[in-house]
PDB file of N, CA and C in Angstrom:
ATOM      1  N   UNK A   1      19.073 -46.327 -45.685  1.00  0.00           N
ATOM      2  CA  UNK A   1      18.923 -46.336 -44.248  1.00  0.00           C
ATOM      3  C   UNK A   1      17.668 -47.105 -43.838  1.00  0.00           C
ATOM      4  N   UNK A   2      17.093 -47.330 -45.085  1.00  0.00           N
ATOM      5  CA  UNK A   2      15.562 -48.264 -44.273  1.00  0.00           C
ATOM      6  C   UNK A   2      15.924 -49.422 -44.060  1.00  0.00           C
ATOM      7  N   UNK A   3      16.435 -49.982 -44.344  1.00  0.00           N
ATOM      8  CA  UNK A   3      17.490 -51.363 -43.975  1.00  0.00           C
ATOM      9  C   UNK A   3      17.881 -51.700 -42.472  1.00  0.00           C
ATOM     10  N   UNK A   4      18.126 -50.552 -41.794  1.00  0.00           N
ATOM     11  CA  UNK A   4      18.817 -50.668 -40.295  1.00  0.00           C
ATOM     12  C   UNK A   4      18.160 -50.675 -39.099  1.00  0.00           C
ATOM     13  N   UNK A   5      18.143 -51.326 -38.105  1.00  0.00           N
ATOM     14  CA  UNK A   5      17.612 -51.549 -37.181  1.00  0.00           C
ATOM     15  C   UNK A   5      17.697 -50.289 -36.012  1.00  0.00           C
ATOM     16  N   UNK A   6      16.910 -50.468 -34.907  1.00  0.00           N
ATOM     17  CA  UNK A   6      16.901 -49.396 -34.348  1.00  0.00           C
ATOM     18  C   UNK A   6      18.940 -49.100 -33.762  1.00  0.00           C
ATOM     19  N   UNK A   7      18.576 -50.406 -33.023  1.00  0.00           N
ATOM     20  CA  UNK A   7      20.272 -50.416 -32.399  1.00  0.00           C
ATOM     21  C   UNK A   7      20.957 -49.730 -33.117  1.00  0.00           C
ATOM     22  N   UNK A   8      20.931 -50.317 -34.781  1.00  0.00           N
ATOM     23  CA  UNK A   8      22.357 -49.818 -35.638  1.00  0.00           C
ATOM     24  C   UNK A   8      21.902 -48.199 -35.589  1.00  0.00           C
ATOM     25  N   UNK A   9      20.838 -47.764 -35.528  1.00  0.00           N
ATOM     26  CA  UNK A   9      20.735 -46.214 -35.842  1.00  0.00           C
ATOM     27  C   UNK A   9      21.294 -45.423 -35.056  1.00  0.00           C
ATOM     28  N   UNK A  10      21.088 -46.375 -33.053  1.00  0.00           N
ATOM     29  CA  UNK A  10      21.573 -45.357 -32.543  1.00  0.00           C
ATOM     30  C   UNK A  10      22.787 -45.608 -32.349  1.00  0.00           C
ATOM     31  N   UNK A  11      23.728 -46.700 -32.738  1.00  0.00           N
ATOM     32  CA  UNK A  11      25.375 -46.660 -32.859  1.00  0.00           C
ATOM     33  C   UNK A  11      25.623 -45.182 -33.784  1.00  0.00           C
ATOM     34  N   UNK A  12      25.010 -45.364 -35.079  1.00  0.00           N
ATOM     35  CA  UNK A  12      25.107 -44.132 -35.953  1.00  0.00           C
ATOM     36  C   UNK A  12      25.271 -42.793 -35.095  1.00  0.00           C
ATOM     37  N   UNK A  13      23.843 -42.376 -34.401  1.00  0.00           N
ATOM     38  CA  UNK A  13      23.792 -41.484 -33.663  1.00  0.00           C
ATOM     39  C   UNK A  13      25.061 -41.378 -32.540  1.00  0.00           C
ATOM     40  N   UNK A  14      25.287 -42.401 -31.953  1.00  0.00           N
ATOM     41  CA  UNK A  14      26.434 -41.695 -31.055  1.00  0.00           C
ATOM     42  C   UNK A  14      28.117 -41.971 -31.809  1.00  0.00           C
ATOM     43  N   UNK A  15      28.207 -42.170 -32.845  1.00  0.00           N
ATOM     44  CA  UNK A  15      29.360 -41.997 -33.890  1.00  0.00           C
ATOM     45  C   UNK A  15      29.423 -40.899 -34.190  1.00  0.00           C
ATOM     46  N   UNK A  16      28.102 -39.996 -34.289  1.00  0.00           N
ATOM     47  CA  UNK A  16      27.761 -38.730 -35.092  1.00  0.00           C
ATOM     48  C   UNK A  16      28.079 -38.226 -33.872  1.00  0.00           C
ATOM     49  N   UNK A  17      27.823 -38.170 -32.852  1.00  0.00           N
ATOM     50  CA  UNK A  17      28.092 -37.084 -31.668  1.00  0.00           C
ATOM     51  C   UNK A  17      28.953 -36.916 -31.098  1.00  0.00           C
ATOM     52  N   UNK A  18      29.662 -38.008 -31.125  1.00  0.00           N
ATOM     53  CA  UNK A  18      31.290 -37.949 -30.770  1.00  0.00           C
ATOM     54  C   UNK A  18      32.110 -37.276 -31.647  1.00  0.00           C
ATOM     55  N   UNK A  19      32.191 -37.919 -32.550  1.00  0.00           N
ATOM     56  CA  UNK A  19      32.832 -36.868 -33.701  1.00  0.00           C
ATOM     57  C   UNK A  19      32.475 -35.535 -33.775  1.00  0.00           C
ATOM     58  N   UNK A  20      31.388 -35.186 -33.552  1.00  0.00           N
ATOM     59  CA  UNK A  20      31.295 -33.295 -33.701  1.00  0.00           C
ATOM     60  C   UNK A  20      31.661 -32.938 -32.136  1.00  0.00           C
ATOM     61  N   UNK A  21      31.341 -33.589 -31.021  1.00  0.00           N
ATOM     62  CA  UNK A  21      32.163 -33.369 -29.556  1.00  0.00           C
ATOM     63  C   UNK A  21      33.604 -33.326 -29.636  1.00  0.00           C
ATOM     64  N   UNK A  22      34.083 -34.141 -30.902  1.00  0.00           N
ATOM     65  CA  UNK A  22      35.737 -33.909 -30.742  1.00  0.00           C
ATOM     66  C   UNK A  22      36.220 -32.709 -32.059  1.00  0.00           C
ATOM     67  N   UNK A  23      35.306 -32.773 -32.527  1.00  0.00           N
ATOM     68  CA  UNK A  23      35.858 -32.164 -33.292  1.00  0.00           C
ATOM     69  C   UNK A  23      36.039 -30.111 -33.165  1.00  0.00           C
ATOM     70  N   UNK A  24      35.158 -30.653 -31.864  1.00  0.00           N
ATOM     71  CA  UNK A  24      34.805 -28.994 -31.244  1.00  0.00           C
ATOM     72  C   UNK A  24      35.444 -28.859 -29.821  1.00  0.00           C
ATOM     73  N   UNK A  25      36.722 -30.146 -29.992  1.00  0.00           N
ATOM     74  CA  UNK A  25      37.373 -30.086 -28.464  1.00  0.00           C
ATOM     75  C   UNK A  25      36.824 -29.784 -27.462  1.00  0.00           C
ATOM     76  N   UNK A  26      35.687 -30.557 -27.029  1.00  0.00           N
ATOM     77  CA  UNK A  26      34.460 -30.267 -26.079  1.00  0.00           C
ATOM     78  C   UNK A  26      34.498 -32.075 -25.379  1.00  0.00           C
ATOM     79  N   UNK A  27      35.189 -31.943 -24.150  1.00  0.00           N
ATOM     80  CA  UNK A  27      34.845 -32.995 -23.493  1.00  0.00           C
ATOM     81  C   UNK A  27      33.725 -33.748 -23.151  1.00  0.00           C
ATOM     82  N   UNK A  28      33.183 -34.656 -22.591  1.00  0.00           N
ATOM     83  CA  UNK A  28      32.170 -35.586 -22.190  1.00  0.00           C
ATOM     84  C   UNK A  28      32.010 -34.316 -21.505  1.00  0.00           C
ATOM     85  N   UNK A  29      32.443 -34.187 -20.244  1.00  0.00           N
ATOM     86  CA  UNK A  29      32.244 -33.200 -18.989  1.00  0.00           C
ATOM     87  C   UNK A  29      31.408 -32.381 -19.170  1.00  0.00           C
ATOM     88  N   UNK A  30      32.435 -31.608 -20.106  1.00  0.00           N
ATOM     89  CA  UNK A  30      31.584 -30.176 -21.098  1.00  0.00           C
ATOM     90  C   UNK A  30      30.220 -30.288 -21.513  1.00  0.00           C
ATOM     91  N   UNK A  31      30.483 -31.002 -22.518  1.00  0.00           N
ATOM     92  CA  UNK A  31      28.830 -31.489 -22.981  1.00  0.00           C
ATOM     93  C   UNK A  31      27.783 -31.467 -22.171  1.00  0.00           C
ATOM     94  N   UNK A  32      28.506 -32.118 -20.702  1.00  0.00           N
ATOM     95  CA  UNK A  32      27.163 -32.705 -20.204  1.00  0.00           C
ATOM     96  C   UNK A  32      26.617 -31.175 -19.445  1.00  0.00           C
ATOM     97  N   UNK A  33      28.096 -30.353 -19.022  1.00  0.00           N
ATOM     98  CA  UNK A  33      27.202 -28.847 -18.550  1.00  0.00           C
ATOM     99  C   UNK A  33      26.285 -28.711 -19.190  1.00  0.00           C
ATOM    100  N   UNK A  34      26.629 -28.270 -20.351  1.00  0.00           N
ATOM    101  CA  UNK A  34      26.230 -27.932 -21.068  1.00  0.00           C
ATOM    102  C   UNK A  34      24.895 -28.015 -21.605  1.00  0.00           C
ATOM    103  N   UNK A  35      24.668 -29.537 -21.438  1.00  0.00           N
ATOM    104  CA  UNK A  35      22.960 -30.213 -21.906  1.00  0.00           C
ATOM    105  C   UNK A  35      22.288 -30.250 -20.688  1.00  0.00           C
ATOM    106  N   UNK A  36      22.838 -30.259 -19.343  1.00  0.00           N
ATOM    107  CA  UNK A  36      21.880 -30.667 -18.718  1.00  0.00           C
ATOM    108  C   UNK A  36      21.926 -32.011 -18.796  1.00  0.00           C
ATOM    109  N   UNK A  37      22.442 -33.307 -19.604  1.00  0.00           N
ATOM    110  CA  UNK A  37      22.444 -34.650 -19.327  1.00  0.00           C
ATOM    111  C   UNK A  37      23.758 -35.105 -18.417  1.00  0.00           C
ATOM    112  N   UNK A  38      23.788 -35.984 -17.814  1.00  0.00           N
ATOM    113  CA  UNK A  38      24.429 -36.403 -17.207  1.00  0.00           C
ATOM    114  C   UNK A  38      25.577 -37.347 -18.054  1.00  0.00           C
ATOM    115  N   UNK A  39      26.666 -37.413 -17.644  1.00  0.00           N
ATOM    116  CA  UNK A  39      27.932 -37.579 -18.419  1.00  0.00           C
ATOM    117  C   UNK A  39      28.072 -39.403 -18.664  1.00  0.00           C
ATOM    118  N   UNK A  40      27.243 -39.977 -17.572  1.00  0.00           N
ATOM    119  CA  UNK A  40      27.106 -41.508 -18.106  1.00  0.00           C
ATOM    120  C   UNK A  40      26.010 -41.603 -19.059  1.00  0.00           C
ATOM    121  N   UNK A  41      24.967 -40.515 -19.299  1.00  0.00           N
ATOM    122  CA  UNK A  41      24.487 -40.659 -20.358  1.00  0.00           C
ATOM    123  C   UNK A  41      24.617 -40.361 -21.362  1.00  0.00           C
ATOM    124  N   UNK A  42      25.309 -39.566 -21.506  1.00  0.00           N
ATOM    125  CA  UNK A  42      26.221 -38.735 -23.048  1.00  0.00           C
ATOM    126  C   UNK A  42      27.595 -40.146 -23.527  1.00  0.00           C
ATOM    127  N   UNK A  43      27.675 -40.839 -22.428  1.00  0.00           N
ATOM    128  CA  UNK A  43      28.844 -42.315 -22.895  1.00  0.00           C
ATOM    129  C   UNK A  43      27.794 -42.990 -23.535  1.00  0.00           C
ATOM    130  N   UNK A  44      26.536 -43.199 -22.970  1.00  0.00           N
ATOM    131  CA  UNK A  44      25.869 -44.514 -23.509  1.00  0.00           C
ATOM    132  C   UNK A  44      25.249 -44.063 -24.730  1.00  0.00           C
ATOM    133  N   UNK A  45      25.185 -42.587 -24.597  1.00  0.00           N
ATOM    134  CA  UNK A  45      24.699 -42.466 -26.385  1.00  0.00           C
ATOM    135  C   UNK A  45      26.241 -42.468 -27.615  1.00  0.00           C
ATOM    136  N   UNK A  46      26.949 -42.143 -27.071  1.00  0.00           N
ATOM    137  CA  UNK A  46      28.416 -41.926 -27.555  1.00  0.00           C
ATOM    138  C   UNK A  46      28.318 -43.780 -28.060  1.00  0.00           C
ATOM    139  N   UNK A  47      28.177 -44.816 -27.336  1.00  0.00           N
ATOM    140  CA  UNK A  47      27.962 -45.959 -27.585  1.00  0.00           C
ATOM    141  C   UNK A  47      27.357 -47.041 -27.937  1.00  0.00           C
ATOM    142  N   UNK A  48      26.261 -45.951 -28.716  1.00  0.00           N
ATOM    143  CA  UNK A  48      25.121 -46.608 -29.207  1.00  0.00           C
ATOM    144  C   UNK A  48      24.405 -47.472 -27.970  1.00  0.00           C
ATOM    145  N   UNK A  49      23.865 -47.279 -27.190  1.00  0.00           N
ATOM    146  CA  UNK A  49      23.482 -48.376 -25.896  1.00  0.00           C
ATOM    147  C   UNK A  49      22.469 -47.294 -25.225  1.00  0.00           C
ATOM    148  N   UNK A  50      22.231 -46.404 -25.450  1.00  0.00           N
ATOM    149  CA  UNK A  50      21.039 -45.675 -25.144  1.00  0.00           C
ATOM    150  C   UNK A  50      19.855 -45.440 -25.334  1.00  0.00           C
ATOM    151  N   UNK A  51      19.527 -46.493 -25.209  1.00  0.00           N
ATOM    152  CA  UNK A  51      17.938 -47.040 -25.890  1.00  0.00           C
ATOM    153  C   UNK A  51      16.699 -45.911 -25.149  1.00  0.00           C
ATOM    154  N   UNK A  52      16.728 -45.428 -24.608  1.00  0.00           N
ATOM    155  CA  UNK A  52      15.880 -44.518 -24.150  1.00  0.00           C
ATOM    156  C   UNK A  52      15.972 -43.353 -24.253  1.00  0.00           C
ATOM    157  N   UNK A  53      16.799 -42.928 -25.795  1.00  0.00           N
ATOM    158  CA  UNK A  53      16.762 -41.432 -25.991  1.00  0.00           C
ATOM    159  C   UNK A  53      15.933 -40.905 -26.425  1.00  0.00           C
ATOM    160  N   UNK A  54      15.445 -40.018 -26.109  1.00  0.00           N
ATOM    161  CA  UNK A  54      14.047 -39.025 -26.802  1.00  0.00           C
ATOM    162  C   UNK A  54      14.170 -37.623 -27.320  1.00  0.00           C
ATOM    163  N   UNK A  55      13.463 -36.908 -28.609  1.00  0.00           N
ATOM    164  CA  UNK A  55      13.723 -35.761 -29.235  1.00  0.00           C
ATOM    165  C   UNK A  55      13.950 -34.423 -28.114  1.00  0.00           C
ATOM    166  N   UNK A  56      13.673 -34.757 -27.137  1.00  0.00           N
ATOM    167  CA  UNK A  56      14.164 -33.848 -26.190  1.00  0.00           C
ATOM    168  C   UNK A  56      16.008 -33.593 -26.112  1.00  0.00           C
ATOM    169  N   UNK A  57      16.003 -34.918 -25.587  1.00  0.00           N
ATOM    170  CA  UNK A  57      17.803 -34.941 -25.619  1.00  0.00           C
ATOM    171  C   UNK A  57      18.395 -34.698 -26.796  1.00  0.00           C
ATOM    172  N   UNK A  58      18.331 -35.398 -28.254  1.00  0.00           N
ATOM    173  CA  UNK A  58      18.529 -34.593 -29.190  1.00  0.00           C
ATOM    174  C   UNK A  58      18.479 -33.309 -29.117  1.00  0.00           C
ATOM    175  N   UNK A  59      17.720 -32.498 -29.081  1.00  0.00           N
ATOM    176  CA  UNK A  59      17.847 -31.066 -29.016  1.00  0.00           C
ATOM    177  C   UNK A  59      18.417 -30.533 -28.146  1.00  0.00           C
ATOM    178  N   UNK A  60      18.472 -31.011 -26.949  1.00  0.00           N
ATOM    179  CA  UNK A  60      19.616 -30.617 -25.934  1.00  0.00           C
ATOM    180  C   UNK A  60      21.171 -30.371 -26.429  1.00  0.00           C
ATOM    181  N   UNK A  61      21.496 -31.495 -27.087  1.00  0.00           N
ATOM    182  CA  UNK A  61      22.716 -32.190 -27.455  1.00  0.00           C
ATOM    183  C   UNK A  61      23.102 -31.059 -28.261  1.00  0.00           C
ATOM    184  N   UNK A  62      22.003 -31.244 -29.572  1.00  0.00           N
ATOM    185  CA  UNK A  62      21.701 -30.034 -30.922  1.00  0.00           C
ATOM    186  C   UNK A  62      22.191 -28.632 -30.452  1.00  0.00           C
ATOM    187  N   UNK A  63      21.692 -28.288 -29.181  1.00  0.00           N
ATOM    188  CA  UNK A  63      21.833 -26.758 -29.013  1.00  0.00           C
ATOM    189  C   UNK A  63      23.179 -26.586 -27.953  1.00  0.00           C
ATOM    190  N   UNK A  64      23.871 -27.524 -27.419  1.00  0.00           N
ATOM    191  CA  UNK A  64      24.703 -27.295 -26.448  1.00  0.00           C
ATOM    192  C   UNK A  64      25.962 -27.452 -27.334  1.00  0.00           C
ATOM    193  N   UNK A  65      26.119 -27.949 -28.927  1.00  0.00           N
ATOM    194  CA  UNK A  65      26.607 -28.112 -29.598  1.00  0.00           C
ATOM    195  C   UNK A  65      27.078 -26.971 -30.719  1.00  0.00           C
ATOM    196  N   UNK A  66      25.934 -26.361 -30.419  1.00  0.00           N
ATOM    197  CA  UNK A  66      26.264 -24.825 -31.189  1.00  0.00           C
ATOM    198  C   UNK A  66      26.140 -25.297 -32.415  1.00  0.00           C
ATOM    199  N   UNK A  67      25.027 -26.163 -32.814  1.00  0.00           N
ATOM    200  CA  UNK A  67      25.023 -26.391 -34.961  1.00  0.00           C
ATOM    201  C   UNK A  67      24.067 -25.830 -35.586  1.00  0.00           C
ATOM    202  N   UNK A  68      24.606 -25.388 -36.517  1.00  0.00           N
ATOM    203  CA  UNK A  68      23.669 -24.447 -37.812  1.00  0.00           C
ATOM    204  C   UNK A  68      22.193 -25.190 -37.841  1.00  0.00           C
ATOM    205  N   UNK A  69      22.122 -26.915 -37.259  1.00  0.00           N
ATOM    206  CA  UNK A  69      20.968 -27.375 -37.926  1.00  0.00           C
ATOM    207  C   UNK A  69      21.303 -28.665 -37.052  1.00  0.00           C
ATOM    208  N   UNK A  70      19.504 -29.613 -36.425  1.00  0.00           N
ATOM    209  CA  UNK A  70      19.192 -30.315 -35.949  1.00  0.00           C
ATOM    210  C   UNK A  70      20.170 -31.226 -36.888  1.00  0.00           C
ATOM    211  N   UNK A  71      19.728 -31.044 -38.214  1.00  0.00           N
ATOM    212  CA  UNK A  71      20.490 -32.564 -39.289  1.00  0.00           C
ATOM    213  C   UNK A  71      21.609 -32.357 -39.038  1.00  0.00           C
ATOM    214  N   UNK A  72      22.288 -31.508 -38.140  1.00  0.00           N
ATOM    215  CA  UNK A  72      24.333 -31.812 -38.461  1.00  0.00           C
ATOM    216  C   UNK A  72      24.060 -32.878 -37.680  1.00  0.00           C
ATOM    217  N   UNK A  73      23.542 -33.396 -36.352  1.00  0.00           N
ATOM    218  CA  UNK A  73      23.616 -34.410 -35.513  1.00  0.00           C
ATOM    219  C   UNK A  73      23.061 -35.330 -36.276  1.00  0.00           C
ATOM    220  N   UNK A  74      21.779 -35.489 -36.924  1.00  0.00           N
ATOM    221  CA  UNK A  74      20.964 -36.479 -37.329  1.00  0.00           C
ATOM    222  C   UNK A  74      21.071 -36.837 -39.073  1.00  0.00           C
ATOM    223  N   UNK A  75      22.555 -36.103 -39.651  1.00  0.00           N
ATOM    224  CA  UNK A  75      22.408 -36.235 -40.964  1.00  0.00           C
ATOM    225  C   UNK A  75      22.813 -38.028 -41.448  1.00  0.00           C
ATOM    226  N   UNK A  76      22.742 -38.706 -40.695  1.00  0.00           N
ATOM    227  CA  UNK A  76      22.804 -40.251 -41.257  1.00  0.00           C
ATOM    228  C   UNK A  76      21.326 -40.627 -41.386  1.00  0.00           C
ATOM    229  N   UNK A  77      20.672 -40.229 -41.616  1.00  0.00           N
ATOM    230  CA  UNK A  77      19.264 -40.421 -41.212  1.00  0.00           C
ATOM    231  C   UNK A  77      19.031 -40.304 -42.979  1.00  0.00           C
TER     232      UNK A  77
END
């Protein structure tokens, strides 16, 4: 992973969040109750294009997600 640029990390990151959002049949919508983020911003991380995410929103995401552990979201890392 030391190889990859920021961009490619956060494509990673919103590959990783979509997939556990679907896999927990939890809409964009949902999510975004849920976090407190707003639902065009849960697309642009979903799309890697969210260049202004910060460990805040991670943990938002982390806990509105219901996971055993920060790394289920961040385990490409």
């Amino acid at each position: 992973m030391q190889n990859t640029t920021f961009e490619q990390r956060m494509v990673l990151l919103g590959n990783r969040l979509k997939e556990i959002r679907q896999q927990k049949n939890m809409t964009i919508n949902e999510l975004s109750q849920k976090s407190g983020l707003s639902t065009s911003y849960i697309k642009k991380i979903e799309y890697g294009q969210a260049f202004n995410i910060n460990i805040k929103h991670v943990y938002q995401l982390y806990k509105s997600l219901n996971l055993a552990s920060i790394y289920d979201l961040l385990y490409f890392y």
